[in-house]
Protein backbone atom coordinates (compact mmCIF):
# COMPACT_ATOMS: atom_id res chain seq x y z
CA UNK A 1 16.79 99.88 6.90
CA UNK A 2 16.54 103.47 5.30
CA UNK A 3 15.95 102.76 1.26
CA UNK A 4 18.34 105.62 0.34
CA UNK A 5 18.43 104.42 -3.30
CA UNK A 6 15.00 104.69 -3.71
CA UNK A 7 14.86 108.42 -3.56
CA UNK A 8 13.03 108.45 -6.76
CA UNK A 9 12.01 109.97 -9.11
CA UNK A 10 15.34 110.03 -11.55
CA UNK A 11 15.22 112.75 -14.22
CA UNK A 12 16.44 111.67 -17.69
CA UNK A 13 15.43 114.37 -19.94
CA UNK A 14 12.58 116.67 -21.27
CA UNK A 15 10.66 114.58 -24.32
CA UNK A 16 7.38 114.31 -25.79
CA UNK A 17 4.69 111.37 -24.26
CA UNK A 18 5.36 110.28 -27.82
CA UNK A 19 8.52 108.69 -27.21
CA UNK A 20 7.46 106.40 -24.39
CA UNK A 21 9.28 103.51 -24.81
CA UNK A 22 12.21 105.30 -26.35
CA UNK A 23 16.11 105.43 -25.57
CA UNK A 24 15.46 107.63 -23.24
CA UNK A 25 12.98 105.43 -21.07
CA UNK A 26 15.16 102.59 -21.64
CA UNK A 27 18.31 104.54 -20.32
CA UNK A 28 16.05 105.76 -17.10
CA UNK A 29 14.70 101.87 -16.41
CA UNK A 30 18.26 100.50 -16.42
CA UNK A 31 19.38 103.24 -14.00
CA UNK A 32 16.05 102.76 -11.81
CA UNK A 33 17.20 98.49 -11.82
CA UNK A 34 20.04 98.81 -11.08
CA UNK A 35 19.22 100.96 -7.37
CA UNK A 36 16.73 98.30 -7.04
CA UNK A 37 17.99 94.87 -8.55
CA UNK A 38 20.54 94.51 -5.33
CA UNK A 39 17.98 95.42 -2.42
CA UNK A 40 15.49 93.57 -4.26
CA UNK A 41 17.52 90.62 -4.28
CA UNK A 42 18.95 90.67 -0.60
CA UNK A 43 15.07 91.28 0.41
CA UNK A 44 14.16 88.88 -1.68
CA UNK A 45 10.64 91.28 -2.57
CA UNK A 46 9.45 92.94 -5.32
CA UNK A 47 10.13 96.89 -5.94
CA UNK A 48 7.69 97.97 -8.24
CA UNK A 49 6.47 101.74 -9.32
CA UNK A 50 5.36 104.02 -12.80
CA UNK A 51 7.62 105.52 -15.43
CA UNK A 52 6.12 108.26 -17.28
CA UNK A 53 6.06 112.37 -17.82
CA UNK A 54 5.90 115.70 -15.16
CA UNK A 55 3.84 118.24 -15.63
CA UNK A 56 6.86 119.78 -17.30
CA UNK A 57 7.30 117.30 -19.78
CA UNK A 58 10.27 115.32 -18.19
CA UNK A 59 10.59 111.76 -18.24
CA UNK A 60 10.45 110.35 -14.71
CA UNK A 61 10.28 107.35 -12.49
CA UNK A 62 8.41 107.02 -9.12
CA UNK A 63 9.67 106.37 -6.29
CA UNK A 64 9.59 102.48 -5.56
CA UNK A 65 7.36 100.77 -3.73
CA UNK A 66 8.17 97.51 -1.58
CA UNK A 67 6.15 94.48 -2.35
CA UNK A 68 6.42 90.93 -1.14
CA UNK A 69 8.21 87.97 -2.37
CA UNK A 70 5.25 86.88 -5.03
CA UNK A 71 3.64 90.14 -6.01
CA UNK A 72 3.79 94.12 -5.84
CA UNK A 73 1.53 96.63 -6.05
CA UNK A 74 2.66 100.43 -6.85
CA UNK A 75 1.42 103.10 -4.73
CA UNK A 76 0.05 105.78 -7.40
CA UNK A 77 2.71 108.32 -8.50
CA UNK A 78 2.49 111.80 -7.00
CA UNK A 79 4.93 113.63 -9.60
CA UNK A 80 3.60 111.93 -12.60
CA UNK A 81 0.90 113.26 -15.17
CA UNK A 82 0.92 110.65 -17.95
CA UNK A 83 1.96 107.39 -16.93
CA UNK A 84 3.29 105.56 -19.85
CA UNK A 85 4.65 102.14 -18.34
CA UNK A 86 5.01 100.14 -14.93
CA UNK A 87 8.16 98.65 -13.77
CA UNK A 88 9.59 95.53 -10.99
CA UNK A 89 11.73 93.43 -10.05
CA UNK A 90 11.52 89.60 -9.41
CA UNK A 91 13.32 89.54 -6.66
CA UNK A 92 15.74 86.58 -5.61
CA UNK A 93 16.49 83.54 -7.55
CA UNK A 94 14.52 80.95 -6.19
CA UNK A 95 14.23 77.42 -8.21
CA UNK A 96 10.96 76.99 -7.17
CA UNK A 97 9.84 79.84 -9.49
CA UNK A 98 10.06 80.68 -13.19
CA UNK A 99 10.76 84.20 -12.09
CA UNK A 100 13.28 84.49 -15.32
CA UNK A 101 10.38 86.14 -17.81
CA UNK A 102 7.25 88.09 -16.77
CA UNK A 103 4.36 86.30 -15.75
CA UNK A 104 0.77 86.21 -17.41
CA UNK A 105 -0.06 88.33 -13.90
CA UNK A 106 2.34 90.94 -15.41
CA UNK A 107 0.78 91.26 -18.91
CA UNK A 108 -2.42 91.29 -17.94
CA UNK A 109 -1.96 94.10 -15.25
CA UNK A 110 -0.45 96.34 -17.31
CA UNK A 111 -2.77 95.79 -20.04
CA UNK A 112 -5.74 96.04 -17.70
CA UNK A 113 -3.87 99.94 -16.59
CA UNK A 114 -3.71 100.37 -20.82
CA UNK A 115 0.36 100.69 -20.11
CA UNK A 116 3.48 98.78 -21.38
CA UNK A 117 6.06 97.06 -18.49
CA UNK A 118 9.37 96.70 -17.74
CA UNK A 119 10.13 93.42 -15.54
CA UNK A 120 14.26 92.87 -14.50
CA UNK A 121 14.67 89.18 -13.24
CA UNK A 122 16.80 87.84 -10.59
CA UNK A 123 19.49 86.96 -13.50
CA UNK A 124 19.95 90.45 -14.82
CA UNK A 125 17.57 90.07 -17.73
CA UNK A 126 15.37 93.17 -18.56
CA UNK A 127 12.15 92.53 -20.15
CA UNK A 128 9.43 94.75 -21.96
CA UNK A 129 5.59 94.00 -22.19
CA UNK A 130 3.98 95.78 -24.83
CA UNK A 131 0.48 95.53 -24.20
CA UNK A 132 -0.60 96.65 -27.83
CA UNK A 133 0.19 93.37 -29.24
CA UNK A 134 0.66 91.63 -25.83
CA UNK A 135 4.01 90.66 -26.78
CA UNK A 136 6.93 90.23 -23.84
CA UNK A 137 10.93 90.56 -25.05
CA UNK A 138 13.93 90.91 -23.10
CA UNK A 139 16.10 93.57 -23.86
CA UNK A 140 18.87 92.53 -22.59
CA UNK A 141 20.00 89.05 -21.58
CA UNK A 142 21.30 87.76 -18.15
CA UNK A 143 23.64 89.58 -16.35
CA UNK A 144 22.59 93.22 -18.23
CA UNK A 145 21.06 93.94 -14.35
CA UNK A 146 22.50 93.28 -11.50
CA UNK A 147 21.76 89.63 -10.78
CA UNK A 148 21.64 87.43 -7.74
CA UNK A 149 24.92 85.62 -7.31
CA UNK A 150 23.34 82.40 -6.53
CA UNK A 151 20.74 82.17 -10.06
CA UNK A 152 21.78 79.57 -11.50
CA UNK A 153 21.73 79.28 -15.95
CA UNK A 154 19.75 77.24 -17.86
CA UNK A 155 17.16 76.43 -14.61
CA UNK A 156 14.15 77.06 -16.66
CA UNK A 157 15.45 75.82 -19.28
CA UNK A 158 15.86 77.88 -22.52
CA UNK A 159 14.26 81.32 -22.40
CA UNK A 160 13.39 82.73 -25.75
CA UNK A 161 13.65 86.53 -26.97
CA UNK A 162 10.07 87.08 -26.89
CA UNK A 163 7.03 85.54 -25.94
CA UNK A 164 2.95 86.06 -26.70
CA UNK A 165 1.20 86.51 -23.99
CA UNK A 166 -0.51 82.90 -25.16
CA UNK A 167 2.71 80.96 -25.04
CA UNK A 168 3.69 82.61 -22.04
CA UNK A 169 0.76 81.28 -20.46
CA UNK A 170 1.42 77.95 -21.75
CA UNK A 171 4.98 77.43 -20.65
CA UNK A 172 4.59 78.72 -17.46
CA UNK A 173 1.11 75.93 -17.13
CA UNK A 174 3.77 73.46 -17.54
């Protein structure tokens, strides 16, 4: 299968590194989900990749990078100077996983790179890490993505808006 939608990097606008985690990023990581959310959820694989700024000062994302149904790792961007956050998907819904909020793993990788992350789950929900304060929250609830037709509400029980990165831990130990 030829990835078509992946032709990556999308262009949003020419801003400062200042405003990472702006309107502007947030407009470019819904367009960048919603190319991947569908393929990632017929795959059933993670699509993961960098957000950040050209050379030029443009706000960019890489182009994707296929992953497997547990994990993803981005190849490093070619086009991008200052990296400012990762992004993936979660792939398919699967009830055997709490793929519905980011995962410890996510937190700490993007701390570890000294970036933020943006996570979209099989139900359409689009999630920020801030690594600063290790803090998760969704920025938009289920369906704001595309979303697998067959996730299924309430499976995980309730999700809250945000989570530390300590009771994140926690719930998914449970």
């Amino acid at each position: 299968m030829r990835p078509v939608v992946l032709a990556l990097p999308l262009i949003v606008c020419a801003v400062s590194p200042a405003l990472a985690q702006s309107a502007e990023e947030n407009a470019l990581i819904r367009r960048v989900f919603a190319e991947l959310q569908p393929i990632s959820i017929r795959e059933n694989v993670e699509y993961c990749g960098y957000v950040g700024f050209s050379a030029d000062g443009r706000l960019i994302a890489s182009r994707a990078t296929r992953g497997d149904e547990g994990s993803c790792l981005a190849d490093d961007p070619r086009d991008i100077e200052v990296i400012t956050a990762s992004y993936h998907t979660h792939g398919a819904y699967s009830p055997d996983y709490y793929n519905e909020v980011p995962s410890g793993d996510d937190m700490e990788g993007d701390e570890e790179e000294g970036i933020d992350g943006w996570v979209a789950t099989p139900g359409g929900r689009l999630w920020h890490i801030d690594t600063e304060d290790m803090v998760t929250y969704q920025v938009c609830g289920i369906g704001c993505l595309p979303s697998d037709p067959r996730f299924v509400r309430g499976d995980m029980g309730q999700i809250d808006q945000s989570y530390r990165y300590r009771d994140l831990v926690r719930l998914l130990d449970q």
